[in-house]
N, C-alpha and C. Protein backbone atom coordinates (compact mmCIF):
# COMPACT_ATOMS: atom_id res chain seq x y z
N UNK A 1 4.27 39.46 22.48
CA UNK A 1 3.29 39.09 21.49
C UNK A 1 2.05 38.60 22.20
N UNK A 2 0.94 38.80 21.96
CA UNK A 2 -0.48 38.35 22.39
C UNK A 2 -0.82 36.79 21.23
N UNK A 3 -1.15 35.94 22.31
CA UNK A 3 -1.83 35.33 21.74
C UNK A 3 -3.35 34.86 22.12
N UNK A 4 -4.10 34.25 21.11
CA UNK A 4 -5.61 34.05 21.41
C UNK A 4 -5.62 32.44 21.44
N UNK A 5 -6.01 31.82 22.68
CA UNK A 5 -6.46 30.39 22.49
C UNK A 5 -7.76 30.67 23.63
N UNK A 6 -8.22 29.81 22.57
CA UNK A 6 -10.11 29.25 23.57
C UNK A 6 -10.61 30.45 24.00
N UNK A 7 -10.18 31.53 23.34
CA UNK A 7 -10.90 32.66 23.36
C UNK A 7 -10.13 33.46 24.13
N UNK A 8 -9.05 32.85 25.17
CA UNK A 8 -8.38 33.69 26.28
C UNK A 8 -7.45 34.48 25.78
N UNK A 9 -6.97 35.79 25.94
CA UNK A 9 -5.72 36.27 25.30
C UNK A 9 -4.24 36.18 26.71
N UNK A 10 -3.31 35.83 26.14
CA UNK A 10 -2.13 35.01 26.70
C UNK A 10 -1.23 36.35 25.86
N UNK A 11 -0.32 36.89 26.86
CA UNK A 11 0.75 37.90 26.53
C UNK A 11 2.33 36.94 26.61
N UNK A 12 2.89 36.59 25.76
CA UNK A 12 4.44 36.03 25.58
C UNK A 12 5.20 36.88 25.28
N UNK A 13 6.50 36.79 26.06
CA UNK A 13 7.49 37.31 25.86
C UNK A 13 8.86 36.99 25.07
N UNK A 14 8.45 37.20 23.39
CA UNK A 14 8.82 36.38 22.68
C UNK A 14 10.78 36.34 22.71
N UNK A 15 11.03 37.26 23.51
CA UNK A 15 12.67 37.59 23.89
C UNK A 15 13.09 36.17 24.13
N UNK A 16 12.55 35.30 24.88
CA UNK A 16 13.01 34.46 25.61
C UNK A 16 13.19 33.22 24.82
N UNK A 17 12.87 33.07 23.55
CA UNK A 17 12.56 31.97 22.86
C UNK A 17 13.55 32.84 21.34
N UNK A 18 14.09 31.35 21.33
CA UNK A 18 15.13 31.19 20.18
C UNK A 18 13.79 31.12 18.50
N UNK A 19 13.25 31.76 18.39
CA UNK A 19 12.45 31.50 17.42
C UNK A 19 11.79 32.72 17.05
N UNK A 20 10.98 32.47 15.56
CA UNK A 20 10.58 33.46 15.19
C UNK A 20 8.91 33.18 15.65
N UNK A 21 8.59 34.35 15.60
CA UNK A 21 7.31 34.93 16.29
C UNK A 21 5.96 34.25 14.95
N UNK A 22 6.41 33.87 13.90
CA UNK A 22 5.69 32.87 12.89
C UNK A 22 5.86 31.20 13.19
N UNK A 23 6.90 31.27 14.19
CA UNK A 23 6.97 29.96 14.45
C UNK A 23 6.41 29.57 16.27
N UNK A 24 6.48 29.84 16.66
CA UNK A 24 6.04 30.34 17.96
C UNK A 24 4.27 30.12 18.02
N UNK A 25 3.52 30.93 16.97
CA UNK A 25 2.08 30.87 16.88
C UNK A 25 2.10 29.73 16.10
N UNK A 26 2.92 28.92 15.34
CA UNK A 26 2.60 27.36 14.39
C UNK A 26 1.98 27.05 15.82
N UNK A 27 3.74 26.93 16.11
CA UNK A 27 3.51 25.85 17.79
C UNK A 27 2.36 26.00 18.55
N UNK A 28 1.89 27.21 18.78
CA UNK A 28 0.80 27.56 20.05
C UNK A 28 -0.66 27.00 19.27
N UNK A 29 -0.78 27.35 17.96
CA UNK A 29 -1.73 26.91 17.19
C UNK A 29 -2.05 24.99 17.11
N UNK A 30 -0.89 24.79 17.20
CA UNK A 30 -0.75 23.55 16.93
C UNK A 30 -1.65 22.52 18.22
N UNK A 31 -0.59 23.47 19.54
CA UNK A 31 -1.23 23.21 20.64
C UNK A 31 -2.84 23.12 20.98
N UNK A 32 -3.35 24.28 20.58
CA UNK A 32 -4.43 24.51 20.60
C UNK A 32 -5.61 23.44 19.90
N UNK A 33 -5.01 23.19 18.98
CA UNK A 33 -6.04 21.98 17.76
C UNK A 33 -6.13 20.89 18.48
N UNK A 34 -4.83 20.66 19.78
CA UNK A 34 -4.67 19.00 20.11
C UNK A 34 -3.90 18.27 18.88
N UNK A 35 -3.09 19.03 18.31
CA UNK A 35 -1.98 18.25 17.34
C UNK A 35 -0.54 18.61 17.90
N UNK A 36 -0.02 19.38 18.91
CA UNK A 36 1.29 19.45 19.48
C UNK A 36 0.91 19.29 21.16
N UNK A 37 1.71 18.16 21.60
CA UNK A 37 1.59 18.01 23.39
C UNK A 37 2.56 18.88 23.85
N UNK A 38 3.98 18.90 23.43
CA UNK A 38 5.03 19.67 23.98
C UNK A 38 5.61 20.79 22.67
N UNK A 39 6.56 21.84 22.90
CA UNK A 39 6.92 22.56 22.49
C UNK A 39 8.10 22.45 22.09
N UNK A 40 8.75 22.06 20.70
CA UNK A 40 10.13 22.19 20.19
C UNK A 40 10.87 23.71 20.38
N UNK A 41 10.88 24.27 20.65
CA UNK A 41 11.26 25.96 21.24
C UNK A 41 12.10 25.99 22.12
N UNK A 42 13.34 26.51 21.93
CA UNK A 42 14.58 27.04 22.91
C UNK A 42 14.16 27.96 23.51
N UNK A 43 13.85 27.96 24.84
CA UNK A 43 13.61 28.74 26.05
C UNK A 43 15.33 29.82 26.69
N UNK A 44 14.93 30.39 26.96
CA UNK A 44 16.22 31.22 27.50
C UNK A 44 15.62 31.63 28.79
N UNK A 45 15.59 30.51 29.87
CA UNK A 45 15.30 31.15 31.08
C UNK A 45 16.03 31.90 31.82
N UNK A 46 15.15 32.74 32.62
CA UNK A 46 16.22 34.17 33.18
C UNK A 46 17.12 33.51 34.56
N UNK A 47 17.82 33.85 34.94
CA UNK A 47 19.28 33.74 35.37
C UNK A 47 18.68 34.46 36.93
N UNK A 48 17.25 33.87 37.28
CA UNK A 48 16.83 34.37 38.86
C UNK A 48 15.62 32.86 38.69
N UNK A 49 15.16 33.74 40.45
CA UNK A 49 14.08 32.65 40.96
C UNK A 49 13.22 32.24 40.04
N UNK A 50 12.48 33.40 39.35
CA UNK A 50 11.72 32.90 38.39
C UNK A 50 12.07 31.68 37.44
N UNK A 51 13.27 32.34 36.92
CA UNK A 51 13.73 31.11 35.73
C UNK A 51 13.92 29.53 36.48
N UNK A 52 14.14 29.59 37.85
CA UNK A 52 14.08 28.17 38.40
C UNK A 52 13.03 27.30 38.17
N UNK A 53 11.87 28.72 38.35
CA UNK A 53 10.85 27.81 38.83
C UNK A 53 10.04 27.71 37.32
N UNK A 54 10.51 28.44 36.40
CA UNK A 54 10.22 27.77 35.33
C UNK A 54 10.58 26.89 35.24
N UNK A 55 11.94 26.48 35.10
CA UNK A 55 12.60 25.30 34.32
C UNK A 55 12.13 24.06 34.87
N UNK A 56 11.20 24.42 36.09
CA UNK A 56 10.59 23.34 36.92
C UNK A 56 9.57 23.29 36.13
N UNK A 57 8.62 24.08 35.82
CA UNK A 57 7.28 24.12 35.14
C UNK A 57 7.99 23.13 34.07
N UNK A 58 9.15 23.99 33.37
CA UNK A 58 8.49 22.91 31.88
C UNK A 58 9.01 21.43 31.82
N UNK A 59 8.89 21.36 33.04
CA UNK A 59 9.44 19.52 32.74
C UNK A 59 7.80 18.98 33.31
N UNK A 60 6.55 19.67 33.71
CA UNK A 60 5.56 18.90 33.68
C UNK A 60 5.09 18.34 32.63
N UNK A 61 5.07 17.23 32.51
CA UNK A 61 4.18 16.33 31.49
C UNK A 61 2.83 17.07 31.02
N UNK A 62 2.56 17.32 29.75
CA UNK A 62 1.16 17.43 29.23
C UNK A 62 0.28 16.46 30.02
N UNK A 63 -0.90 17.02 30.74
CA UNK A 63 -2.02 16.98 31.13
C UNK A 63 -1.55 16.26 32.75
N UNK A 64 -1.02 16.68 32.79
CA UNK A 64 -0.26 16.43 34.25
C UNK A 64 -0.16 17.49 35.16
N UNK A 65 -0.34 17.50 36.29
CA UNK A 65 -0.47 18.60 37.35
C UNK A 65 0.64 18.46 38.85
N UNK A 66 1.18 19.77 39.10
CA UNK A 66 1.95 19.70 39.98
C UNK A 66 1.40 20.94 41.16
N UNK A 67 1.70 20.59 42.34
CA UNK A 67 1.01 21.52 43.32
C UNK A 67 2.13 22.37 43.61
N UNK A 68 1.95 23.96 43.83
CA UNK A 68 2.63 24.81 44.15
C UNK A 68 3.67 24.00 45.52
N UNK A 69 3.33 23.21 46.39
CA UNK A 69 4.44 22.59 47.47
C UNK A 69 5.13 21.82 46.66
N UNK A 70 4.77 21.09 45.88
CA UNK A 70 5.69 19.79 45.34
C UNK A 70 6.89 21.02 44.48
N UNK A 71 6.03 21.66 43.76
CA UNK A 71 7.89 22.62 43.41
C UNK A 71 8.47 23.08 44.70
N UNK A 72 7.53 23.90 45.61
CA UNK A 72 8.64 24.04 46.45
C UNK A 72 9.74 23.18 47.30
N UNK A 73 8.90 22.26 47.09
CA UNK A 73 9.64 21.47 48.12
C UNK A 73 11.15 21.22 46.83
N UNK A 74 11.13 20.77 45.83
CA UNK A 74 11.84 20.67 44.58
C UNK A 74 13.21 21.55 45.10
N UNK A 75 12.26 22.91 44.80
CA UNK A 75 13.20 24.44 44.83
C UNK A 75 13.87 24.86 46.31
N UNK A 76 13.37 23.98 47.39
CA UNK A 76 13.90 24.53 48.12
C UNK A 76 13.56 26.13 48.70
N UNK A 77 12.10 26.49 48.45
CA UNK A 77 11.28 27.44 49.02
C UNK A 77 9.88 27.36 49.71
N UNK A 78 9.21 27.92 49.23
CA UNK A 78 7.94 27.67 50.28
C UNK A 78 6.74 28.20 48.71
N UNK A 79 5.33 27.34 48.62
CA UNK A 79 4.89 27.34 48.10
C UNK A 79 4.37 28.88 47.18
N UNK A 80 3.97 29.90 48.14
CA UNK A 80 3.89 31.37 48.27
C UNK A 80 5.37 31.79 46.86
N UNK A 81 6.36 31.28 46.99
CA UNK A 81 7.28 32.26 46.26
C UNK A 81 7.14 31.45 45.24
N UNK A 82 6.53 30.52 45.25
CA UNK A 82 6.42 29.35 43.24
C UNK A 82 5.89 30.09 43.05
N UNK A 83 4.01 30.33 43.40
CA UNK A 83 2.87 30.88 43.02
C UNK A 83 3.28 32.53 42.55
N UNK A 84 4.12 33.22 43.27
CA UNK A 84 4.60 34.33 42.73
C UNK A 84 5.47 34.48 41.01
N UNK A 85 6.22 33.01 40.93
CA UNK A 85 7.48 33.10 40.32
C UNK A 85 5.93 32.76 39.13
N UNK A 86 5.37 31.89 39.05
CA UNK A 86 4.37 31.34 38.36
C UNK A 86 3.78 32.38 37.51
N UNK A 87 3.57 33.47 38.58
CA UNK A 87 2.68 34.96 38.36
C UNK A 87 3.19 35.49 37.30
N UNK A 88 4.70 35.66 37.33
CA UNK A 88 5.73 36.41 36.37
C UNK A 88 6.19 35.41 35.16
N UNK A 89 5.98 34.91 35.17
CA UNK A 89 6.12 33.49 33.80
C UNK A 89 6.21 34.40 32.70
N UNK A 90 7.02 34.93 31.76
CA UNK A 90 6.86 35.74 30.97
C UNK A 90 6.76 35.16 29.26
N UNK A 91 6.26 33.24 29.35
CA UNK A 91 5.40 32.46 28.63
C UNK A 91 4.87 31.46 28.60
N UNK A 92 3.66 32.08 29.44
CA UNK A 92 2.56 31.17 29.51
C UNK A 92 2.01 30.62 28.41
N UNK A 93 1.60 29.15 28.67
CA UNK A 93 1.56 28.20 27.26
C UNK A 93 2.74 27.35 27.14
N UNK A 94 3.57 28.20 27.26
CA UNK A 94 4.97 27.66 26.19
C UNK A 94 5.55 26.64 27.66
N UNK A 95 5.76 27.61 29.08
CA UNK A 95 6.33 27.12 29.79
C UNK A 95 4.90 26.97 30.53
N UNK A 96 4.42 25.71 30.93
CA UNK A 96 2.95 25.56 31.22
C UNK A 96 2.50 26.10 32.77
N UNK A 97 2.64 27.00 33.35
CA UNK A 97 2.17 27.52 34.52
C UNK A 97 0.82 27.16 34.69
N UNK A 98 -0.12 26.96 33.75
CA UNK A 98 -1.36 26.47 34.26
C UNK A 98 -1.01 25.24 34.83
N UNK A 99 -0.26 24.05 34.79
CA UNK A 99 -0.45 23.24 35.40
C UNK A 99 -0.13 22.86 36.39
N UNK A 100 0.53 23.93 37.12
CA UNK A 100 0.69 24.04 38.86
C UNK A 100 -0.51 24.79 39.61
N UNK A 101 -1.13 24.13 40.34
CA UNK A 101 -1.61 23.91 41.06
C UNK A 101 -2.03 24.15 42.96
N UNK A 102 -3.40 24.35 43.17
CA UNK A 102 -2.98 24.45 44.38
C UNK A 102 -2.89 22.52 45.16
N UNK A 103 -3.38 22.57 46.44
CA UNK A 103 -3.34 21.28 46.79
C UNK A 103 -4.65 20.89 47.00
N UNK A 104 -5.36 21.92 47.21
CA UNK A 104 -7.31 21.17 47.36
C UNK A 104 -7.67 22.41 46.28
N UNK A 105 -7.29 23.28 44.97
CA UNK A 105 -7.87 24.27 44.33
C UNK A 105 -6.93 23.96 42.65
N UNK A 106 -7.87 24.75 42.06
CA UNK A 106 -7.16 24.93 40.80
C UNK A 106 -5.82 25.48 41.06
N UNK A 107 -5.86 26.71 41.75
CA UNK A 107 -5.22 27.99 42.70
C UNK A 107 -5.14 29.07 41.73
N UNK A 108 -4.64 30.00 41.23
CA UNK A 108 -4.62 31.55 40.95
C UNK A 108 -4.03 31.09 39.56
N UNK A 109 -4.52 32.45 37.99
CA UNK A 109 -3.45 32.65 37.13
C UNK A 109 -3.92 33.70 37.17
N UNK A 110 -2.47 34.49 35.98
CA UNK A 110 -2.16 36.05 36.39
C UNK A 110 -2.61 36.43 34.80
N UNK A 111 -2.76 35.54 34.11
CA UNK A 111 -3.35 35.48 32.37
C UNK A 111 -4.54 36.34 32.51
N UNK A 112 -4.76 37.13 30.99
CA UNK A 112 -6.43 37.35 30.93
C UNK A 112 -7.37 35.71 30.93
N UNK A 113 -8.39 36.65 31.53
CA UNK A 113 -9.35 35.48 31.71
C UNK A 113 -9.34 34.69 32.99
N UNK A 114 -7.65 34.62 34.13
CA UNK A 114 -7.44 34.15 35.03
C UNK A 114 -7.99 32.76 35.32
N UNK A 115 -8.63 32.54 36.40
CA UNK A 115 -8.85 30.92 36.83
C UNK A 115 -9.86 29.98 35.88
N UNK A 116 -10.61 30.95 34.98
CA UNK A 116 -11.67 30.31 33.76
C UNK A 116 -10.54 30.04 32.92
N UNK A 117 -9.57 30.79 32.45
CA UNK A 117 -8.35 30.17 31.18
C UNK A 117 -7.51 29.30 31.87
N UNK A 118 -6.84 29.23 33.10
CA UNK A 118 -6.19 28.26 33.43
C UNK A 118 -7.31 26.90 33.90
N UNK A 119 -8.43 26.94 33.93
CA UNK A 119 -9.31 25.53 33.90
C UNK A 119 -9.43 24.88 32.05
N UNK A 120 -9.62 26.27 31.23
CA UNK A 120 -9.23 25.84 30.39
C UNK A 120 -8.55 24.61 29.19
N UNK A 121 -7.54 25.18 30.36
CA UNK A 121 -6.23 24.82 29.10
C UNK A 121 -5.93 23.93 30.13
N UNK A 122 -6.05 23.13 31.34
CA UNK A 122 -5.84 22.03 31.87
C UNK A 122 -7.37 20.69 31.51
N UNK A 123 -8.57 21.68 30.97
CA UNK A 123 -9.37 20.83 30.54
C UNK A 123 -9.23 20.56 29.21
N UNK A 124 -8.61 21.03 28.15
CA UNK A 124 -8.09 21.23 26.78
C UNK A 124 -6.95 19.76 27.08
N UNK A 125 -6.23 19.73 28.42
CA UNK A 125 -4.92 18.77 28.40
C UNK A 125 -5.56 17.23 28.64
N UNK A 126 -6.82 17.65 29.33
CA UNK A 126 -7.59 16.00 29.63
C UNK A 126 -8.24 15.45 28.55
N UNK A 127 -8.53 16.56 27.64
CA UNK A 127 -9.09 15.99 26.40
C UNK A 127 -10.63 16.06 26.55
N UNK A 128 -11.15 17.04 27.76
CA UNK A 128 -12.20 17.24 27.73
C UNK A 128 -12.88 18.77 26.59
N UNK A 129 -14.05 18.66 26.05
CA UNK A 129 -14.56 20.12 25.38
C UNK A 129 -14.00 21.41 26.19
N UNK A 130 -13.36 21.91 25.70
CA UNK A 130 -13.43 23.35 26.01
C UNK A 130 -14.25 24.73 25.91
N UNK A 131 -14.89 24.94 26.98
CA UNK A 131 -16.04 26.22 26.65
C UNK A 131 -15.21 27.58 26.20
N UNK A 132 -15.08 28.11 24.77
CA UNK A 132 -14.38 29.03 24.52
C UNK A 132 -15.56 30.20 25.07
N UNK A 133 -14.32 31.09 24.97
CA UNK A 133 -15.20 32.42 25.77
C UNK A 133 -15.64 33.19 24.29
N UNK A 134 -16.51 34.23 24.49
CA UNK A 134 -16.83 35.10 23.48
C UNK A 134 -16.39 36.09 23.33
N UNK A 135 -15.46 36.62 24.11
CA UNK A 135 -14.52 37.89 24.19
C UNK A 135 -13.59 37.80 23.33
């Protein structure tokens, strides 16, 4: 499913979530207004690296930031294979990959819109204005 926040379009992979695809956009909508911090949504993470390093993502705190080493060090890999696992997130938003981080950079997203939507939606988490795009 595509979704639209702050103008960015965000592709979810609604397989992974115990919910319906009307409930899913409440939540993301919700998010978006600054009326939901976290996500009531059953995740079904996948049963590999990726799903680790999700299940790491979604325990970051709203408006809180973690650096691609601090998971690795977590996971027991090297920063390079978070930032990959990060890449493949198959729901962004839901499981917050924007808020990993490099250690002196925003560092990379794999979203439309890339490093302008992930400044975004970590400036959306500080409670600062968000410049929506016109696309």
């Amino acid at each position: 499913m595509r979704l639209d926040l702050f103008g960015y379009a965000f592709d979810l992979d609604e397989a992974f979530v115990d919910a319906s695809i009307a409930e899913i956009r409440t939540q993301v909508r919700a998010y978006e207004d600054g009326d939901r911090r976290a996500f009531s949504l059953s995740v079904a993470f996948p049963d590999s690296f990726t799903g680790r390093v999700m299940a790491a993502m979604a325990t970051i705190p709203y408006g809180e930031t973690r650096s691609y080493g601090d998971l690795a060090r977590v996971l027991e890999t090297s920063p390079v294979a978070v930032g990959g696992a990060c890449g493949r997130n198959p729901l962004p938003i839901v499981v917050p990959c924007h808020r990993v981080v490099g250690a002196d950079s925003v560092g990379g997203f794999s979203a439309a819109g890339g490093v302008a939507a992930k400044e975004a939606l970590l400036a959306h988490e500080r409670g600062a204005p968000v410049q929506r795009t016109l696309g």
